[in-house]
Protein backbone atom coordinates (compact mmCIF):
# COMPACT_ATOMS: atom_id res chain seq x y z
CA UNK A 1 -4.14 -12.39 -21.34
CA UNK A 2 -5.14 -11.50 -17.67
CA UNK A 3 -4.65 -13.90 -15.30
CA UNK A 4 -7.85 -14.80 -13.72
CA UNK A 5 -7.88 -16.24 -10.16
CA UNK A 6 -11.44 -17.01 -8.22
CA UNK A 7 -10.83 -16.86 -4.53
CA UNK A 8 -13.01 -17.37 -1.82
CA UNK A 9 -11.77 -13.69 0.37
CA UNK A 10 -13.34 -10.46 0.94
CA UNK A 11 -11.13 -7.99 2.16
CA UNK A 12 -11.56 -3.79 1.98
CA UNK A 13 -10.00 -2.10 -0.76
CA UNK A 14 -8.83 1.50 -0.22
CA UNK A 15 -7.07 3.08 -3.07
CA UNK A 16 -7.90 5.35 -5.65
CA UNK A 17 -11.12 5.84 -3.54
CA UNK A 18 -12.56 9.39 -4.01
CA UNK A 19 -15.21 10.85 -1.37
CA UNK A 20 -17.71 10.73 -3.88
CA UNK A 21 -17.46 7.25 -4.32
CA UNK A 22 -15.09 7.17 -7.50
CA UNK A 23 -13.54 3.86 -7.21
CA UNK A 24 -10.24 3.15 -8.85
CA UNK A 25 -9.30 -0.75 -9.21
CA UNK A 26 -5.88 0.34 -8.22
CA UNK A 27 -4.13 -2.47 -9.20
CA UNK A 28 -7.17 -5.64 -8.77
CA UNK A 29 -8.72 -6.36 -11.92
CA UNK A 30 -12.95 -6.92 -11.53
CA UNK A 31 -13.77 -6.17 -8.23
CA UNK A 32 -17.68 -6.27 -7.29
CA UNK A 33 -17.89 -3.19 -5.18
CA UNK A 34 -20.44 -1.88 -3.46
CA UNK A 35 -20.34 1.13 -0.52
CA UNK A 36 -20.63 0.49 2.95
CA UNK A 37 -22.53 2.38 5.32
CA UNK A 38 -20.56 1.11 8.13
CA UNK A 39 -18.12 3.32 10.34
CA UNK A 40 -15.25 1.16 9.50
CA UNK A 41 -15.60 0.84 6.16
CA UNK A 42 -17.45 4.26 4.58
CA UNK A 43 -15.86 6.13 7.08
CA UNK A 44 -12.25 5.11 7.50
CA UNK A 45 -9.36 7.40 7.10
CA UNK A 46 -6.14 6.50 5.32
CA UNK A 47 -4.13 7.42 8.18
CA UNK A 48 -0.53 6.82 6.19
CA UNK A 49 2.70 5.62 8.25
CA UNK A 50 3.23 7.72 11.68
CA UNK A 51 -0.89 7.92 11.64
CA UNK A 52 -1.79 10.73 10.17
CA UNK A 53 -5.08 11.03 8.61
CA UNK A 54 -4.65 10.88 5.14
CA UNK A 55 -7.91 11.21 2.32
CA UNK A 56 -8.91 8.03 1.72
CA UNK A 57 -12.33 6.48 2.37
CA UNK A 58 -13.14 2.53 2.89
CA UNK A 59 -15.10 0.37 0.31
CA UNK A 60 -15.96 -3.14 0.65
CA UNK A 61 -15.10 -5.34 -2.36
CA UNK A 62 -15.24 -8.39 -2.70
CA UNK A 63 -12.17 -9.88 -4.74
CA UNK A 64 -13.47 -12.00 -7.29
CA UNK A 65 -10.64 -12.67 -9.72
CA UNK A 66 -7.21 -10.22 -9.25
CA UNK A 67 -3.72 -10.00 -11.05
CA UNK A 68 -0.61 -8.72 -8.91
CA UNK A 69 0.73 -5.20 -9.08
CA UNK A 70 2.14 -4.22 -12.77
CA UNK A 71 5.61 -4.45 -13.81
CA UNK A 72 7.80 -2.10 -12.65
CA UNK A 73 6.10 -2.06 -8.97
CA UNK A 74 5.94 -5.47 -8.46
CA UNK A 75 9.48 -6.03 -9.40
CA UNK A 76 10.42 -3.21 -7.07
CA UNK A 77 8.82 -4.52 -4.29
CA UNK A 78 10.46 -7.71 -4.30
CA UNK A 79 13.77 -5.83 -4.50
CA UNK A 80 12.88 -3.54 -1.65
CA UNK A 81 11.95 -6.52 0.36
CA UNK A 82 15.44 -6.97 0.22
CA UNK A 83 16.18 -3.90 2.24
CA UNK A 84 14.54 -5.87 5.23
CA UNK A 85 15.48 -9.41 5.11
CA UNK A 86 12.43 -11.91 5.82
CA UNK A 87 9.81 -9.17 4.54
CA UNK A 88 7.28 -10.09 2.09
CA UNK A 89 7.60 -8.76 -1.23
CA UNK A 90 3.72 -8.97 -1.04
CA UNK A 91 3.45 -7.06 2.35
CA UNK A 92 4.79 -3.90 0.26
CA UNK A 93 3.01 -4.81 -2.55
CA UNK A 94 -0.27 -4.54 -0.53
CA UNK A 95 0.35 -1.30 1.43
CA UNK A 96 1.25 -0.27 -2.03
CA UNK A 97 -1.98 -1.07 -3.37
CA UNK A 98 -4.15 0.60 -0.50
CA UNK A 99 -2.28 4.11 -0.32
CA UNK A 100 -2.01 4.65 -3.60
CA UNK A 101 -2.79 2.25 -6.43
CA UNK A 102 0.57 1.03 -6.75
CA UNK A 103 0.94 4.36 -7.84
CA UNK A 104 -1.60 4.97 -10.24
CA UNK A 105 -4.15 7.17 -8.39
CA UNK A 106 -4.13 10.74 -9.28
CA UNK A 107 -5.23 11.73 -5.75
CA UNK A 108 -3.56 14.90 -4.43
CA UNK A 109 -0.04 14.24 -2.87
CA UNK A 110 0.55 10.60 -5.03
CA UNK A 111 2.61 12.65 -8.02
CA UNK A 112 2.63 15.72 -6.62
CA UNK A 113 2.12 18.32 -3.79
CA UNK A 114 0.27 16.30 -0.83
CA UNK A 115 -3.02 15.30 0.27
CA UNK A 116 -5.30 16.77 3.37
CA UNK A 117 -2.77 15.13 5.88
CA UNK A 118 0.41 16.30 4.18
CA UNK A 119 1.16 12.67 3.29
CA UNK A 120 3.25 12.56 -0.18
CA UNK A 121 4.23 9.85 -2.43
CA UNK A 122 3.01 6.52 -3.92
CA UNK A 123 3.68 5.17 -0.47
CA UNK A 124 1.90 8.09 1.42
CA UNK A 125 4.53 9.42 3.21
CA UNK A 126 5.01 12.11 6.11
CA UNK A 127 7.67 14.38 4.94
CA UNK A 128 9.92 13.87 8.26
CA UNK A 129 8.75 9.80 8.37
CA UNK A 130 10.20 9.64 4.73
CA UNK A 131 13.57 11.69 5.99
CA UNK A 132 13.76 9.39 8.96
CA UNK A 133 14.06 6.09 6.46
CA UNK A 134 15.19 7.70 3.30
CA UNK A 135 18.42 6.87 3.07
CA UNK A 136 20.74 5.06 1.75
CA UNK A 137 20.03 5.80 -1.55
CA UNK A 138 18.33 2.95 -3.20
CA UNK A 139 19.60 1.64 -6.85
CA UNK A 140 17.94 3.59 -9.24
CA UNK A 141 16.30 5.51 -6.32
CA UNK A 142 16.68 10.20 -6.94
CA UNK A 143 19.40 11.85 -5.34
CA UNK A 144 18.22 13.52 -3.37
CA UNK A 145 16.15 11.03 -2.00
CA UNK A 146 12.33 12.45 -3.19
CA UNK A 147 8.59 10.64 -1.41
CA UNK A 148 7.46 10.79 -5.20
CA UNK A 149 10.17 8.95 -6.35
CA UNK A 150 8.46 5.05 -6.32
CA UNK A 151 12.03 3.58 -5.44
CA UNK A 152 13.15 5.86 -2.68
CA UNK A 153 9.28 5.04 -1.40
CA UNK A 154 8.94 1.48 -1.32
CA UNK A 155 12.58 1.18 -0.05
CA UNK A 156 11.77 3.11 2.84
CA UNK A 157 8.43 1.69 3.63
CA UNK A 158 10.62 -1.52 3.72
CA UNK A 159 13.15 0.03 6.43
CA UNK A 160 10.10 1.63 8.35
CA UNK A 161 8.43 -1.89 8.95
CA UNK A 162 12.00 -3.29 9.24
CA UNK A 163 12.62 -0.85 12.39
CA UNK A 164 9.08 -1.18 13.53
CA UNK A 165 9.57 -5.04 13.91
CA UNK A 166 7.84 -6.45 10.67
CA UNK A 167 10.49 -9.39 10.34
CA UNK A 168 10.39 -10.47 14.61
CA UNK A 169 7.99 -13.34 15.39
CA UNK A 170 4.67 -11.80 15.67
CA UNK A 171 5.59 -8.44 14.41
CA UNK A 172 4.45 -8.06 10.78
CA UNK A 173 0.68 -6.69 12.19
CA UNK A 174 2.44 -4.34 14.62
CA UNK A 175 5.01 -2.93 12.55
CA UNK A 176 1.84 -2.44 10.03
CA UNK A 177 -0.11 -0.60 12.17
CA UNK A 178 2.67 1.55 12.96
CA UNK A 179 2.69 2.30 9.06
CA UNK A 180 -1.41 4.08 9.18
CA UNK A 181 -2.63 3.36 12.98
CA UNK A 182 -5.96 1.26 11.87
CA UNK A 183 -7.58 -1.63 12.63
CA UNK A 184 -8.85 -2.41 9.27
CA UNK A 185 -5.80 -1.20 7.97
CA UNK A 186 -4.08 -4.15 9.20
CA UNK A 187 -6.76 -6.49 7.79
CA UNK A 188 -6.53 -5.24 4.87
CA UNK A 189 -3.20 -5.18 4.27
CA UNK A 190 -2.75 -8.50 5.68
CA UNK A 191 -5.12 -10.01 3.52
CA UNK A 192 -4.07 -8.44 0.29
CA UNK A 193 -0.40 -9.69 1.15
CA UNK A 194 -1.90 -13.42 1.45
CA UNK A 195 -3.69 -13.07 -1.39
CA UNK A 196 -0.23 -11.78 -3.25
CA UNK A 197 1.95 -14.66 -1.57
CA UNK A 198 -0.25 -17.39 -2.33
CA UNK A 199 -2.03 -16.84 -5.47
CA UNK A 200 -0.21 -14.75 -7.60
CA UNK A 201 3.28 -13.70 -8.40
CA UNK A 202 4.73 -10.30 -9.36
CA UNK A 203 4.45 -10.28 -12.85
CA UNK A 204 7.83 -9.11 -14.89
C-alpha cells in the first residue's frame, strides 16, 4: 500500500527526463507534469558534480502525493550519510533522485558506458571526480571501486559534499552546487531533501 502524502510544494523534477519529453517518475509516485517553456526549466542541463553538462532536461512537476526512494537506495543513503557526519540521508537521497532515478533510468552512462558529458553512474559521476572520492572502499561497495556500482556512488557523493563543506554552517547549498553548478539545481535538490526529511522516511 503506497504511502500517500499531499503537500503543498512544487519543486522541478529532473530524472529519467528524455529530450523528447519522456518523463520517468524516478522515484515520486503521481506527479502532475507538464513542460515548461522556460530557460530554466525546458532548457536546463544536468551539469553532474565538477559541472559538467550532463543530458538531462528540466520539467516542472508539481508533487502531489510522493513515497521515498525504494529499498535498497534509501537504506544506502542513510548509511552513506554516515561517511559525512551531520549530512542528510535525504540530501543524497535527492541528488539521487534528480541524476538518475535513484538508479532506475536507463539513460546512457546510469548502467553503463556514459552520457553526452562523460558523466557515469547512478550518481552521475566524472570519471576523475569519482577517483578523487572513491575510496575507501565502502561495505559492500566493488573492488575496485566502479561509478556504476550504487555503493561506491552514493558513498562518494557523501565525501564530495563532505569536502565541499555540506556539514559547515551554511554550507549544504554550496557544497551542492559544487556537485552540478546550477541554480535550480540547488532548489531542487534542496527541496526534494525537505520533502524527504520531513514527510517521509526511507522505507526498509
Amino acid at each position: 500500500m503506497s504511502l500517500r502524502l499531499a503537500v503543498g510544494i512544487a519543486v522541478s523534477v529532473v530524472a529519467g527526463v528524455g529530450g523528447l519529453g519522456v518523463v520517468a517518475t524516478a522515484g515520486i509516485e503521481t506527479l502532475s507534469v507538464t513542460a515548461s517553456a522556460s530557460a530554466s526549466q525546458s532548457g536546463a542541463v544536468n551539469l553532474g558534480p565538477g559541472g559538467r553538462a550532463g543530458t538531462s532536461t528540466g520539467v516542472s512537476a508539481s508533487l502531489g502525493t510522493a513515497l521515498p526512494p525504494p529499498a535498497p537506495m534509501s537504506t544506502l543513503y542513510v548509511q552513506a550519510a554516515g561517511a559525512c557526519p551531520g549530512l542528510s540521508w535525504s540530501v543524497l537521497a535527492a541528488i539521487g533522485t534528480v541524476e538518475s532515478g535513484n538508479g532506475t533510468s536507463t539513460l546512457p552512462g546510469v548502467h553503463s558506458g556514459a552520457n553526452s558529458a562523460g558523466a557515469e553512474g547512478p550518481m552521475q559521476f566524472e570519471p576523475a571526480t569519482f577517483y578523487e572520492y572513491d575510496y575507501p572502499v565502502p561495505p559492500g561497495g566493488a573492488s575496485p571501486p566502479s561509478p556504476y556500482d550504487a555503493t561506491d556512488a552514493v558513498y562518494a557523493a557523501a565525501r564530495m559534499l563532505c569536502a565541499d563543506g555540506a556539514t559547515k554552517a551554511g554550507g549544504l547549498a554550496g557544497a551542492i552546487f559544487d556537485y552540478n553548478h546550477a541554480s535550480w539545481y540547488v532548489s531542487e535538490v534542496l527541496a526534494l531533501s525537505s520533502f524527504y526529511s520531513g514527510e517521509v522516511i526511507p522505507r526498509g
